[in-house]
PDB file of N, CA and C in Angstrom:
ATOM      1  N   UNK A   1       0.832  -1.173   0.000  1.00  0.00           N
ATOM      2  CA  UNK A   1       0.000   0.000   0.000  1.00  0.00           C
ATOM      3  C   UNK A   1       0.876   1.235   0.000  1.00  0.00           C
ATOM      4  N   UNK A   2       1.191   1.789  -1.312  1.00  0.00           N
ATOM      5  CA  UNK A   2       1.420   3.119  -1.245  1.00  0.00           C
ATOM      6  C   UNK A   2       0.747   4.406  -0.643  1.00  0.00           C
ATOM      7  N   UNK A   3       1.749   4.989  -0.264  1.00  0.00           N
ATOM      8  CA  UNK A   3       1.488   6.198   0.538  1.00  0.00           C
ATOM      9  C   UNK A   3       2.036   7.569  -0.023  1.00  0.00           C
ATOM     10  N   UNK A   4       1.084   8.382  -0.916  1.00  0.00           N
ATOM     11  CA  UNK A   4       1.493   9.316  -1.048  1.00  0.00           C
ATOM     12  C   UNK A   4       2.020  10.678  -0.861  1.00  0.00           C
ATOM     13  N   UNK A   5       1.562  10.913   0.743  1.00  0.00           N
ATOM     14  CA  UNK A   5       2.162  11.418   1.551  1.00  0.00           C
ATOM     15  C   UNK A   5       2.844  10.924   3.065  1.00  0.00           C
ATOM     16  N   UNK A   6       3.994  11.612   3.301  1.00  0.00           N
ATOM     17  CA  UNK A   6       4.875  11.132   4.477  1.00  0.00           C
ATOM     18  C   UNK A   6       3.601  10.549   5.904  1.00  0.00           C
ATOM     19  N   UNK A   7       3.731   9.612   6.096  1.00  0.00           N
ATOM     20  CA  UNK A   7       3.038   9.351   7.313  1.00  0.00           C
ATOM     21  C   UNK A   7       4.057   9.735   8.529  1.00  0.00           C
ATOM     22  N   UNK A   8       3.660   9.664   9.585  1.00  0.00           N
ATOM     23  CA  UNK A   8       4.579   9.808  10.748  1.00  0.00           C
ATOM     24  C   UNK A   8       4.559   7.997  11.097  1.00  0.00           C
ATOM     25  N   UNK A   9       5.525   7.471  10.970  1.00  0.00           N
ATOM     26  CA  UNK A   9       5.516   6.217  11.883  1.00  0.00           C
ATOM     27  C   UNK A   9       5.670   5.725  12.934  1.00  0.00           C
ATOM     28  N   UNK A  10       6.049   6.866  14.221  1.00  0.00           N
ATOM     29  CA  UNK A  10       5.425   6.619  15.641  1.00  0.00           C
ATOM     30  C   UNK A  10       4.259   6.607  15.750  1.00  0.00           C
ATOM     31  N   UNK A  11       3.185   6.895  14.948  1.00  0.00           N
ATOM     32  CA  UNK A  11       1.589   7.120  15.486  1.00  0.00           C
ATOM     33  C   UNK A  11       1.300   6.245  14.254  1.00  0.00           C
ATOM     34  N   UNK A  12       1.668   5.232  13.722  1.00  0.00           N
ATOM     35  CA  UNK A  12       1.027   4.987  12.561  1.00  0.00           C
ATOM     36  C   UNK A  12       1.284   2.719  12.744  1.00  0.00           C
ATOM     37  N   UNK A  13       0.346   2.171  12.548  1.00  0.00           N
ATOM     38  CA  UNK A  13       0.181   1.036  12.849  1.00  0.00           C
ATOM     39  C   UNK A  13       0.281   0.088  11.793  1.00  0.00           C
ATOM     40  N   UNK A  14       0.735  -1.015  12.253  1.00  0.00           N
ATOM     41  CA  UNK A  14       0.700  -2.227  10.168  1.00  0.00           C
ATOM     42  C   UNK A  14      -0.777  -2.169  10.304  1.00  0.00           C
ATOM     43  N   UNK A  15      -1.041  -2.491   8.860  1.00  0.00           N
ATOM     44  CA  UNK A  15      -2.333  -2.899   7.827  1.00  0.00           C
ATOM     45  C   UNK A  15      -2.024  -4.080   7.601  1.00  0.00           C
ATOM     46  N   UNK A  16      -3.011  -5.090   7.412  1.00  0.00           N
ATOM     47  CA  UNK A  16      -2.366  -6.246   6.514  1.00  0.00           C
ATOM     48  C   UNK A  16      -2.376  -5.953   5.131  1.00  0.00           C
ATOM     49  N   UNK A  17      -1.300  -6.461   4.574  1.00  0.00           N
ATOM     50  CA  UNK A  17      -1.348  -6.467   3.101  1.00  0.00           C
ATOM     51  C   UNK A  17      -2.758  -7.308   2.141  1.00  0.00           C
ATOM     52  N   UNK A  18      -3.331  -6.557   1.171  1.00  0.00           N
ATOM     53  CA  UNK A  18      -4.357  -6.862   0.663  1.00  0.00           C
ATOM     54  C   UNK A  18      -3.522  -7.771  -0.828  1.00  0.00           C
ATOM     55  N   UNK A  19      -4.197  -8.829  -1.373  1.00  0.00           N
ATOM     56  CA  UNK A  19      -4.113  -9.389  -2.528  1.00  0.00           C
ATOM     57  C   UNK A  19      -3.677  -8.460  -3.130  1.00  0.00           C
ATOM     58  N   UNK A  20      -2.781  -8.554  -4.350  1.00  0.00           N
ATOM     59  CA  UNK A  20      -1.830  -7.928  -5.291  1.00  0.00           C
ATOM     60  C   UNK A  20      -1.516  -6.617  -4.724  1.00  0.00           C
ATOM     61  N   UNK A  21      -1.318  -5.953  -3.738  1.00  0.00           N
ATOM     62  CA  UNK A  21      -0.407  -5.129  -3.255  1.00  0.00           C
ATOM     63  C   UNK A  21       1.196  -5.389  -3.693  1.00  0.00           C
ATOM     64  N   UNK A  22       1.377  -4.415  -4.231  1.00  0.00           N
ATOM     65  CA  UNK A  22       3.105  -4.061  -4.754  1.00  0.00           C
ATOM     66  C   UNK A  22       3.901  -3.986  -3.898  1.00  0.00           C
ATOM     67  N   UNK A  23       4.914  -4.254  -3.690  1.00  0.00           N
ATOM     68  CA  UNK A  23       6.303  -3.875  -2.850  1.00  0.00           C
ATOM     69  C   UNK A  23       5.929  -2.426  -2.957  1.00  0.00           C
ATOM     70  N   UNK A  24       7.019  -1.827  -2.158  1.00  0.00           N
ATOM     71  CA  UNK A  24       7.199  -0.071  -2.419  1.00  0.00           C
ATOM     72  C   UNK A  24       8.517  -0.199  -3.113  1.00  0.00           C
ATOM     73  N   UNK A  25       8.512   0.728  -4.270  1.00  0.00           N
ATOM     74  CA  UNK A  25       9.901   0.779  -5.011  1.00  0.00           C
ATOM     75  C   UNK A  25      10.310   2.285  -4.033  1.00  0.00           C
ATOM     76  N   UNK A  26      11.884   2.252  -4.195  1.00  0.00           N
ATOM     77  CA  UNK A  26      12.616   3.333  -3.881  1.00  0.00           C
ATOM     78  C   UNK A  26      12.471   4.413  -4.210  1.00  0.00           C
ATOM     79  N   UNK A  27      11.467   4.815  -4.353  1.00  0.00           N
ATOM     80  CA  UNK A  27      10.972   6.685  -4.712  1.00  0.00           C
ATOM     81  C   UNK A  27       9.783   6.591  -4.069  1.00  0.00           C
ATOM     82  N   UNK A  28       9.058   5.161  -3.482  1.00  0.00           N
ATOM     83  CA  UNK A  28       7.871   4.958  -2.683  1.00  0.00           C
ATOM     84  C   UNK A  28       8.803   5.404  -0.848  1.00  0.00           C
ATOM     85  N   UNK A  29       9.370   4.349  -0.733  1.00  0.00           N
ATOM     86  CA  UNK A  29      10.170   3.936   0.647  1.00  0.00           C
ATOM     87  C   UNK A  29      11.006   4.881   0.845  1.00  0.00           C
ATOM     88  N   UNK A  30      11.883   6.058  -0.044  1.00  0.00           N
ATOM     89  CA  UNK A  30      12.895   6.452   0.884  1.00  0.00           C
ATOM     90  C   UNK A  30      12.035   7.511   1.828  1.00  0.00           C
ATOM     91  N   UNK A  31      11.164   8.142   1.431  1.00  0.00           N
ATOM     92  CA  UNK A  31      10.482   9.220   2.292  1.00  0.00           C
ATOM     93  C   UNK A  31      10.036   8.550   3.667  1.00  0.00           C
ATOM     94  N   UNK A  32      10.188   7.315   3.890  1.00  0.00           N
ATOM     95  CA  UNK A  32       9.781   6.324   5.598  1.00  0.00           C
ATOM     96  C   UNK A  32      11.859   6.076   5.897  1.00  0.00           C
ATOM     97  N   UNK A  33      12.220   5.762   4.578  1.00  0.00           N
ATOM     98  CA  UNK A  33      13.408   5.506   5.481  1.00  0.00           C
ATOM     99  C   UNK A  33      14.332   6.509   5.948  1.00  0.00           C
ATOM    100  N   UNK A  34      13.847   7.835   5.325  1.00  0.00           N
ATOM    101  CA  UNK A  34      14.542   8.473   6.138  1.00  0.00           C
ATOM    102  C   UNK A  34      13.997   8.753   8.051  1.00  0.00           C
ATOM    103  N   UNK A  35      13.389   8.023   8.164  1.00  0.00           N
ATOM    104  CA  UNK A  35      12.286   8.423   9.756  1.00  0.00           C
ATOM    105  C   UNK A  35      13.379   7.278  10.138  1.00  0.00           C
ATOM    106  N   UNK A  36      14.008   6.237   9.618  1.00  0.00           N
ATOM    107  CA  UNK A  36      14.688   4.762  10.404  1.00  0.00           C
ATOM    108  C   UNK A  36      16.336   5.058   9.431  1.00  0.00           C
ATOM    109  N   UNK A  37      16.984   6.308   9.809  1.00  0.00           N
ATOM    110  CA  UNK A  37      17.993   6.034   8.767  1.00  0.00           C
ATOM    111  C   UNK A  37      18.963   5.034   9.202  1.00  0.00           C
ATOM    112  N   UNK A  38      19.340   4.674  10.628  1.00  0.00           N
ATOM    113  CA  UNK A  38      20.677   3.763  10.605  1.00  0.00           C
ATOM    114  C   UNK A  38      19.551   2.549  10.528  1.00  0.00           C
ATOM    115  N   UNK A  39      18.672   2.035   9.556  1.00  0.00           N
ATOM    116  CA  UNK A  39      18.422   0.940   9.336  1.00  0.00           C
ATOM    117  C   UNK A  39      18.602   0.944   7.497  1.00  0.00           C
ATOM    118  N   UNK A  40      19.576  -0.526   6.740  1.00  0.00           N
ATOM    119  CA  UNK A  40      19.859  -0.405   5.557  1.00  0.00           C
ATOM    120  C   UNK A  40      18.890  -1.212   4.687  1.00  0.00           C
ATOM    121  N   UNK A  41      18.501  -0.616   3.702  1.00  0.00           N
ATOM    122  CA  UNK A  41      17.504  -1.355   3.035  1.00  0.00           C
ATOM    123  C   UNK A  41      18.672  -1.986   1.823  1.00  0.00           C
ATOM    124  N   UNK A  42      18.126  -3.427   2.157  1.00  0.00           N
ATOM    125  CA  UNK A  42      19.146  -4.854   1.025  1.00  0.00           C
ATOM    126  C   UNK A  42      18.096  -5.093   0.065  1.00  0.00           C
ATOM    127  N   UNK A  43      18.996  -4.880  -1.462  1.00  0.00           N
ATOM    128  CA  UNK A  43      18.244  -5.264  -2.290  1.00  0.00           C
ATOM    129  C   UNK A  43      17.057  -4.748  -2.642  1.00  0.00           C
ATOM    130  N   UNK A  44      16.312  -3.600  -1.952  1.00  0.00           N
ATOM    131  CA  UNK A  44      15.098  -3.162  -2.039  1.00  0.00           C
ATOM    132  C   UNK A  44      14.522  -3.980  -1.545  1.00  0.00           C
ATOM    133  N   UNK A  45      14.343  -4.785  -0.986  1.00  0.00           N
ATOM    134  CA  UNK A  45      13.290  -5.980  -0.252  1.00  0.00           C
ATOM    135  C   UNK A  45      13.503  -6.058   1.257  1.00  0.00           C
ATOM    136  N   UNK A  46      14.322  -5.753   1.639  1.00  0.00           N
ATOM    137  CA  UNK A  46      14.689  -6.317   3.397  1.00  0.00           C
ATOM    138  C   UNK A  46      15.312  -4.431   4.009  1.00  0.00           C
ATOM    139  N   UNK A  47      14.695  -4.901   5.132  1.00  0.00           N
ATOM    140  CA  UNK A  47      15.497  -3.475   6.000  1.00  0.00           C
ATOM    141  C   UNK A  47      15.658  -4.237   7.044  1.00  0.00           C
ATOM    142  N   UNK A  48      17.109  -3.694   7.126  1.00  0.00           N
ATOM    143  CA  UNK A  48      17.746  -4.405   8.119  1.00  0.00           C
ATOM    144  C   UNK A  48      18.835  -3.523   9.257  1.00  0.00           C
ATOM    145  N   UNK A  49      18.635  -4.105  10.211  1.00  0.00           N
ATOM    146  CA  UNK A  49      19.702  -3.259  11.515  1.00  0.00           C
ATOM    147  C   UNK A  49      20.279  -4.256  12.018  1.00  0.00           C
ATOM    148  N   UNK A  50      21.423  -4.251  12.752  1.00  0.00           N
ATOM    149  CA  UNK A  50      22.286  -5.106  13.783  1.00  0.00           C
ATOM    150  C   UNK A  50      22.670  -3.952  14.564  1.00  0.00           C
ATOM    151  N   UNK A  51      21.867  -4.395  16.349  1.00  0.00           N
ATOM    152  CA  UNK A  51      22.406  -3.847  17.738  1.00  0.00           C
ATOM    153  C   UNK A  51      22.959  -4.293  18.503  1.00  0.00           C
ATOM    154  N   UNK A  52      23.968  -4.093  19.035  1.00  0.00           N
ATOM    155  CA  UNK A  52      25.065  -4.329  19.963  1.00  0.00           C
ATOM    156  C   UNK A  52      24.751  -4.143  21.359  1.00  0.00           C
ATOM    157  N   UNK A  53      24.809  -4.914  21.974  1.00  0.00           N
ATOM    158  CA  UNK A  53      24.394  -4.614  23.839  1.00  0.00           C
ATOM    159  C   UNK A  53      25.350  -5.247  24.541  1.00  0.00           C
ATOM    160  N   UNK A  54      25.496  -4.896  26.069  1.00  0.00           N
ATOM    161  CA  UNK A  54      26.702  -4.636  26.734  1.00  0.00           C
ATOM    162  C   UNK A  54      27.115  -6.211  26.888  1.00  0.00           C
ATOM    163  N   UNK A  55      25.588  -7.230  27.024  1.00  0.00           N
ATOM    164  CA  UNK A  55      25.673  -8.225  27.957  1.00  0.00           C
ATOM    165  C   UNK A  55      24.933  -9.277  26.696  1.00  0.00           C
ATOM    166  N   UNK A  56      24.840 -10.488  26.853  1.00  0.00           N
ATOM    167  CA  UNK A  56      23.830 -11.430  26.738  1.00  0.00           C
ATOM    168  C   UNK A  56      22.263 -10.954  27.008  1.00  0.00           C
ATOM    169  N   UNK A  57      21.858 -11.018  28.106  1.00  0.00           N
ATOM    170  CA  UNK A  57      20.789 -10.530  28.845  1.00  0.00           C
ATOM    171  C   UNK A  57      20.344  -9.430  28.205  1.00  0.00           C
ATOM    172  N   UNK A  58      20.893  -8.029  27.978  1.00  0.00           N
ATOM    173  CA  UNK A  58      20.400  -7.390  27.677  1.00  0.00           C
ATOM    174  C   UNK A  58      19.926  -7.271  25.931  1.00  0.00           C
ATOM    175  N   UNK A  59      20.690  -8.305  25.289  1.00  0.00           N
ATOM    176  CA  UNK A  59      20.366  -8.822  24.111  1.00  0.00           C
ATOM    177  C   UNK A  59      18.931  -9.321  23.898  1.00  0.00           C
ATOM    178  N   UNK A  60      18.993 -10.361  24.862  1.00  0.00           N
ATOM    179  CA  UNK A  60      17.442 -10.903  25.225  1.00  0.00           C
ATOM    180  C   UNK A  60      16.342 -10.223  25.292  1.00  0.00           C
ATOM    181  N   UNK A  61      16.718  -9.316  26.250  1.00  0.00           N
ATOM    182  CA  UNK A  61      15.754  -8.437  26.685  1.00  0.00           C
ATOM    183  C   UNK A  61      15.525  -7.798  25.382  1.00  0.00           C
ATOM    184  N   UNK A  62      16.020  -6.862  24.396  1.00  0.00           N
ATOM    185  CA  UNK A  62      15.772  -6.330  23.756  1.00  0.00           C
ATOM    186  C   UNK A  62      14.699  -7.381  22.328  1.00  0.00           C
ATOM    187  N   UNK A  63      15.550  -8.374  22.153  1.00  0.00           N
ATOM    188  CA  UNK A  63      14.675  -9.617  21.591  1.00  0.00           C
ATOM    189  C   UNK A  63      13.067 -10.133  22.060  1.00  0.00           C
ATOM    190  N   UNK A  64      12.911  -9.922  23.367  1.00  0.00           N
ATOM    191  CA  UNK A  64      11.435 -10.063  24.152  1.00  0.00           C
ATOM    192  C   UNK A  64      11.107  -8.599  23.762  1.00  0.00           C
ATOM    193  N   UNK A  65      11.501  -7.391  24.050  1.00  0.00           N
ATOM    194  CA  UNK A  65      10.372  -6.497  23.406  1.00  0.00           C
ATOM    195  C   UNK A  65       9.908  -6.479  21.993  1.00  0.00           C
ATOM    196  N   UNK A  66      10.828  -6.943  21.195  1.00  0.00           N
ATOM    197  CA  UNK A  66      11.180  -6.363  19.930  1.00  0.00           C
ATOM    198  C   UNK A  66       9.794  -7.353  19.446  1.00  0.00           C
ATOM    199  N   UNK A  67       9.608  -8.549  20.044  1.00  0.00           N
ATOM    200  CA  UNK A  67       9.009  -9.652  20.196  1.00  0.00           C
ATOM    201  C   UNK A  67       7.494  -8.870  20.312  1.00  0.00           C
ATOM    202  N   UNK A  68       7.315  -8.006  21.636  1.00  0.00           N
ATOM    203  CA  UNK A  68       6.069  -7.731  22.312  1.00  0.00           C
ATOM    204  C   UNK A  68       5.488  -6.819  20.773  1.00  0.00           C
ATOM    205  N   UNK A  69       6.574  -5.975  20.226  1.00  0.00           N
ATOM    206  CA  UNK A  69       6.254  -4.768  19.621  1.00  0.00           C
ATOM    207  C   UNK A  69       5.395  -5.601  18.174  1.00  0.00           C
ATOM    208  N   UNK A  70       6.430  -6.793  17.449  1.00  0.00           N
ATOM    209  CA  UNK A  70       6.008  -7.705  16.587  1.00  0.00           C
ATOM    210  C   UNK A  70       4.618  -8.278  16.766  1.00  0.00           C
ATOM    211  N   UNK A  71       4.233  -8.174  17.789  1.00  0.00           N
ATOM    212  CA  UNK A  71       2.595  -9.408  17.953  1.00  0.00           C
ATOM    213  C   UNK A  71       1.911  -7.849  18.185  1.00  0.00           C
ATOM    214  N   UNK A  72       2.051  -7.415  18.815  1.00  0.00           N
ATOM    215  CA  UNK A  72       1.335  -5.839  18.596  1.00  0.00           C
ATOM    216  C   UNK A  72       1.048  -5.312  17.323  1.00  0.00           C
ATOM    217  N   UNK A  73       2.274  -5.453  16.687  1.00  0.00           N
ATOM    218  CA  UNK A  73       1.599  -4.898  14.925  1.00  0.00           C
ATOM    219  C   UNK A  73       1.432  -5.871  14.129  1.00  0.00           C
ATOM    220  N   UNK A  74       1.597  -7.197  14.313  1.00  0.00           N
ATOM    221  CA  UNK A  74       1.127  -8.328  13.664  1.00  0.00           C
ATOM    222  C   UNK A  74       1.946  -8.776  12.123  1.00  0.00           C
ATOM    223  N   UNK A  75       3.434  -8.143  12.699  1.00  0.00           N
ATOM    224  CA  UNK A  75       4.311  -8.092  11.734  1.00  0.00           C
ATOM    225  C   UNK A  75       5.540  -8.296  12.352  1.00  0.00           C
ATOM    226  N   UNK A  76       6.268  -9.715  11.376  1.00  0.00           N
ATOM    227  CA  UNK A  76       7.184 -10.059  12.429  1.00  0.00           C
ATOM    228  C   UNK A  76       8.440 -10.081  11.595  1.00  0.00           C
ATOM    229  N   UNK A  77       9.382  -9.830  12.338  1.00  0.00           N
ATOM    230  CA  UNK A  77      10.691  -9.899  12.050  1.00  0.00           C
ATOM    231  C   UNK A  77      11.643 -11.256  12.421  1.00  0.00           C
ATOM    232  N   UNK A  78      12.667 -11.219  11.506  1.00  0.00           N
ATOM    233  CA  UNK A  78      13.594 -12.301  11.639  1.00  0.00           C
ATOM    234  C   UNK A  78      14.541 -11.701  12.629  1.00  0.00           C
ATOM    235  N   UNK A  79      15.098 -12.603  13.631  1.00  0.00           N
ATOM    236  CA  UNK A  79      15.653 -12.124  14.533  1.00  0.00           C
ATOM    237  C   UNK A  79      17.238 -13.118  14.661  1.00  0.00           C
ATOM    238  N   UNK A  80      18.238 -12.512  14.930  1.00  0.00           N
ATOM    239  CA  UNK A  80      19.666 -13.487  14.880  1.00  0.00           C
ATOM    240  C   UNK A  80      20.172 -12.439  16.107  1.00  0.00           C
ATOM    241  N   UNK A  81      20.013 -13.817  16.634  1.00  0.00           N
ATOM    242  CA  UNK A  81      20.916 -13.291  18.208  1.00  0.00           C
ATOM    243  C   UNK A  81      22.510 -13.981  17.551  1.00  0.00           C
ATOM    244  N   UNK A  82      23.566 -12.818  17.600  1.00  0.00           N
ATOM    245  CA  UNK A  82      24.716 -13.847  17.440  1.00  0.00           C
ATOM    246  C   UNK A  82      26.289 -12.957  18.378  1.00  0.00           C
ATOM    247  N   UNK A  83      27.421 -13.819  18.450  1.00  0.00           N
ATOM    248  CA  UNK A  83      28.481 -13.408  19.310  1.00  0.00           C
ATOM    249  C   UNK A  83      27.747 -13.185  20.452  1.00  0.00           C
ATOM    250  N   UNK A  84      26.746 -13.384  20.697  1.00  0.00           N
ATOM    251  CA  UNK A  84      26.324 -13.600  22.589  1.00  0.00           C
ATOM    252  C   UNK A  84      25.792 -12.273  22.986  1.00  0.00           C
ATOM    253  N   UNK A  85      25.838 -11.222  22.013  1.00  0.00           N
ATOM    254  CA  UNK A  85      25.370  -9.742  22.495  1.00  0.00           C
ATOM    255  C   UNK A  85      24.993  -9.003  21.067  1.00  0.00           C
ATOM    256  N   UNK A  86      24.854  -9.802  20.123  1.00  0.00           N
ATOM    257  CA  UNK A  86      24.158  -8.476  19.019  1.00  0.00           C
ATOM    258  C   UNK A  86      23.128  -9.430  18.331  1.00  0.00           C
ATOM    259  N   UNK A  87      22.236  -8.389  18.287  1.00  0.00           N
ATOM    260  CA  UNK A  87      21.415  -8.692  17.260  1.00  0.00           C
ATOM    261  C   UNK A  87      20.771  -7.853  16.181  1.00  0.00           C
ATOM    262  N   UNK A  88      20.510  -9.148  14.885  1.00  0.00           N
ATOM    263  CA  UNK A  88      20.554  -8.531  13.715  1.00  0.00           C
ATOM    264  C   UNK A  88      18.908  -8.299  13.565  1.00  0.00           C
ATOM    265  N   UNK A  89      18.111  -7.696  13.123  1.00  0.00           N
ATOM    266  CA  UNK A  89      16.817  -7.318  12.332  1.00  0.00           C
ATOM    267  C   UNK A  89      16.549  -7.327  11.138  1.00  0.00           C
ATOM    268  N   UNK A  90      15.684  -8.111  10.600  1.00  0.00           N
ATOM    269  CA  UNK A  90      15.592  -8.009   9.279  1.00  0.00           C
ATOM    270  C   UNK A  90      13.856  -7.827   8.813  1.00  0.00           C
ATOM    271  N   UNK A  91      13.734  -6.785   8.429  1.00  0.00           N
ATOM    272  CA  UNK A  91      11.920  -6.657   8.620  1.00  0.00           C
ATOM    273  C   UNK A  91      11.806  -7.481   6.920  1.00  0.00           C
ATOM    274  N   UNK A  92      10.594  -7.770   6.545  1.00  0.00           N
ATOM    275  CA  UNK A  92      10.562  -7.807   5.200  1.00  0.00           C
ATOM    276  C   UNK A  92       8.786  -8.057   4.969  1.00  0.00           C
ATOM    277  N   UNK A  93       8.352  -7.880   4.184  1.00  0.00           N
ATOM    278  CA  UNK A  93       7.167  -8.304   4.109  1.00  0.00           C
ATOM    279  C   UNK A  93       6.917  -9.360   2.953  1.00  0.00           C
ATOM    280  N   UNK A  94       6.759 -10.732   3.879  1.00  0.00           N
ATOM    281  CA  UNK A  94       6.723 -11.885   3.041  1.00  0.00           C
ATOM    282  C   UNK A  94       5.412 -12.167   1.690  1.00  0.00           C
ATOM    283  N   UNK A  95       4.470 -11.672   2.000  1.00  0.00           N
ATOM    284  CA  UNK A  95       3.042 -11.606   1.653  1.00  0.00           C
ATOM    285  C   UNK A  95       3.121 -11.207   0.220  1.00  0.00           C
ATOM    286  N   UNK A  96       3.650  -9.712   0.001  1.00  0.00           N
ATOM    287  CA  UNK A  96       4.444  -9.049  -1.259  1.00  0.00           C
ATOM    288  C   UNK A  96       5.743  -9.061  -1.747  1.00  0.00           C
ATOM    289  N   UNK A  97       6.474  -9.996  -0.789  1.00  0.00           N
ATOM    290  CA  UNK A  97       7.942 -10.398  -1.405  1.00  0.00           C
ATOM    291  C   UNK A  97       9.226  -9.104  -1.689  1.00  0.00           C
ATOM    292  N   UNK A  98       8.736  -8.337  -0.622  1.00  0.00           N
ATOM    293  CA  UNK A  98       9.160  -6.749  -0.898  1.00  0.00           C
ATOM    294  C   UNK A  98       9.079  -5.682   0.495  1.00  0.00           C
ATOM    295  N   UNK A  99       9.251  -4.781   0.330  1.00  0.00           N
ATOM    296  CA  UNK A  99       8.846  -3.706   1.185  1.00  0.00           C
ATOM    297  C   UNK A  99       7.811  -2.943   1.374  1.00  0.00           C
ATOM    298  N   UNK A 100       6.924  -2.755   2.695  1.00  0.00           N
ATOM    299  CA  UNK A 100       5.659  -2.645   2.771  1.00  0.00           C
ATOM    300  C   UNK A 100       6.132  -1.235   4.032  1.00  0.00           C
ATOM    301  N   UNK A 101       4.947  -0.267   3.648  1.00  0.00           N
ATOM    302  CA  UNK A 101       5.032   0.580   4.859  1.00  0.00           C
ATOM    303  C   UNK A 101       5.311   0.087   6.331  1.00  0.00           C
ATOM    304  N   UNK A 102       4.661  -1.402   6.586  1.00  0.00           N
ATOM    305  CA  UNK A 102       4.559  -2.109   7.825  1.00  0.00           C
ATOM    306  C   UNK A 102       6.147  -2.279   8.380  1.00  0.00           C
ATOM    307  N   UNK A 103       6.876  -2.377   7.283  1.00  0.00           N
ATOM    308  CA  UNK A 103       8.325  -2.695   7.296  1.00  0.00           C
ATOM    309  C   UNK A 103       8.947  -1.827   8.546  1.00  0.00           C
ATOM    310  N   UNK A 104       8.738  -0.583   7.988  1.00  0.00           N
ATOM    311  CA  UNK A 104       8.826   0.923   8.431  1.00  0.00           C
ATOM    312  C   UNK A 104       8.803   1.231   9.719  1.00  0.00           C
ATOM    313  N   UNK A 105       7.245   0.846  10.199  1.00  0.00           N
ATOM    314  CA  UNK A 105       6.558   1.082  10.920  1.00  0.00           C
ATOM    315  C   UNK A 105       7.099   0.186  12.234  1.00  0.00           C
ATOM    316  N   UNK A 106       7.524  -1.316  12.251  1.00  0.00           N
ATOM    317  CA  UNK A 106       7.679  -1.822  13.008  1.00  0.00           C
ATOM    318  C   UNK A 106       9.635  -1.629  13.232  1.00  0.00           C
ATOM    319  N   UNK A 107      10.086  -0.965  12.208  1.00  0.00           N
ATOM    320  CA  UNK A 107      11.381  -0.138  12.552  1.00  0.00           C
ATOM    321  C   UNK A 107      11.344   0.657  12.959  1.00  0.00           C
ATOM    322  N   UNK A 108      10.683   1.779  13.386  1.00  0.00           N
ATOM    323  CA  UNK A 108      10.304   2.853  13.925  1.00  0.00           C
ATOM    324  C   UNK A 108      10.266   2.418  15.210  1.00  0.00           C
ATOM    325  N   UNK A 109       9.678   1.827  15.672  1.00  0.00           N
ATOM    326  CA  UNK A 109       9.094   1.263  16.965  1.00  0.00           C
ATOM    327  C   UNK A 109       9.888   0.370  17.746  1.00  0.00           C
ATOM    328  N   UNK A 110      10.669  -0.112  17.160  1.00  0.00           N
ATOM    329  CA  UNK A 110      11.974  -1.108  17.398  1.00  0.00           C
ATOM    330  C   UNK A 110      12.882  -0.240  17.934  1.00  0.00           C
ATOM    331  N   UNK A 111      13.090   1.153  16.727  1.00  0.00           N
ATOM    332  CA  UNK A 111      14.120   2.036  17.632  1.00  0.00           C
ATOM    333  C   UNK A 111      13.924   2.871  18.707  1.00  0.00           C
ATOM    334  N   UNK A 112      12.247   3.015  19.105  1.00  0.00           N
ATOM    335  CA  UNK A 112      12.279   3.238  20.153  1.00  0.00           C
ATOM    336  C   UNK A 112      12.564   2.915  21.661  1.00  0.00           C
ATOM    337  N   UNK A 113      12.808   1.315  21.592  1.00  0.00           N
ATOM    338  CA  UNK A 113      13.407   0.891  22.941  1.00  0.00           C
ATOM    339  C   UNK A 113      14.553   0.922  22.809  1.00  0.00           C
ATOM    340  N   UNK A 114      15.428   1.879  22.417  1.00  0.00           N
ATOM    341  CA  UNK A 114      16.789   2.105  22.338  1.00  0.00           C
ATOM    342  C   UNK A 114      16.892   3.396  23.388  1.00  0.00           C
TER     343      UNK A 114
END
């Protein structure tokens, strides 16, 4: 679902994707990715971050919210806990095989428990 004007994505929630909904091409998405810039969009299909935390534990912890925030917007991310303290994010929206505002949205919200 294209969006022709900038939404704010702290106040803004996933949709599910409807039958033949398009990816967002890169003149759709950069106006959201600039709201998540240290997150890199691969390939046009995946946005992705890797965070670093002091401990194990606090790795976790960040993995259980990131978790709470995912069933809240009903959009879930791939998650790689790795070296014992970072983890990687990879949003994608499987449904359209591409990038979806939802992508965005649940990056937005991710960087807020930072």
């Amino acid at each position: 679902m294209a969006h022709t004007l900038p939404i704010d994505l702290k106040t803004h929630h996933c949709v599910p994707c409807e039958g033949g909904t398009k990816p967002l091409k890169p003149e759709e998405f950069e106006v959201y990715h600039q709201q998540v810039a240290n997150w890199k969009v691969i390939e046009e299909k995946v946005l992705e971050r890797e965070f670093e935390f002091k401990n194990f534990n606090e790795a976790i912890e960040f993995i259980n919210h990131t978790a709470k925030i995912a069933e809240a917007e009903s959009h879930h991310p791939d998650l790689l806990l790795h070296n014992y303290k970072k983890v990687k994010v990879a949003l994608t929206t499987h449904a359209i095989r591409g990038l979806s505002v939802n992508d965005f949205v649940v990056a937005v919200k991710i960087d807020e428990l930072l």
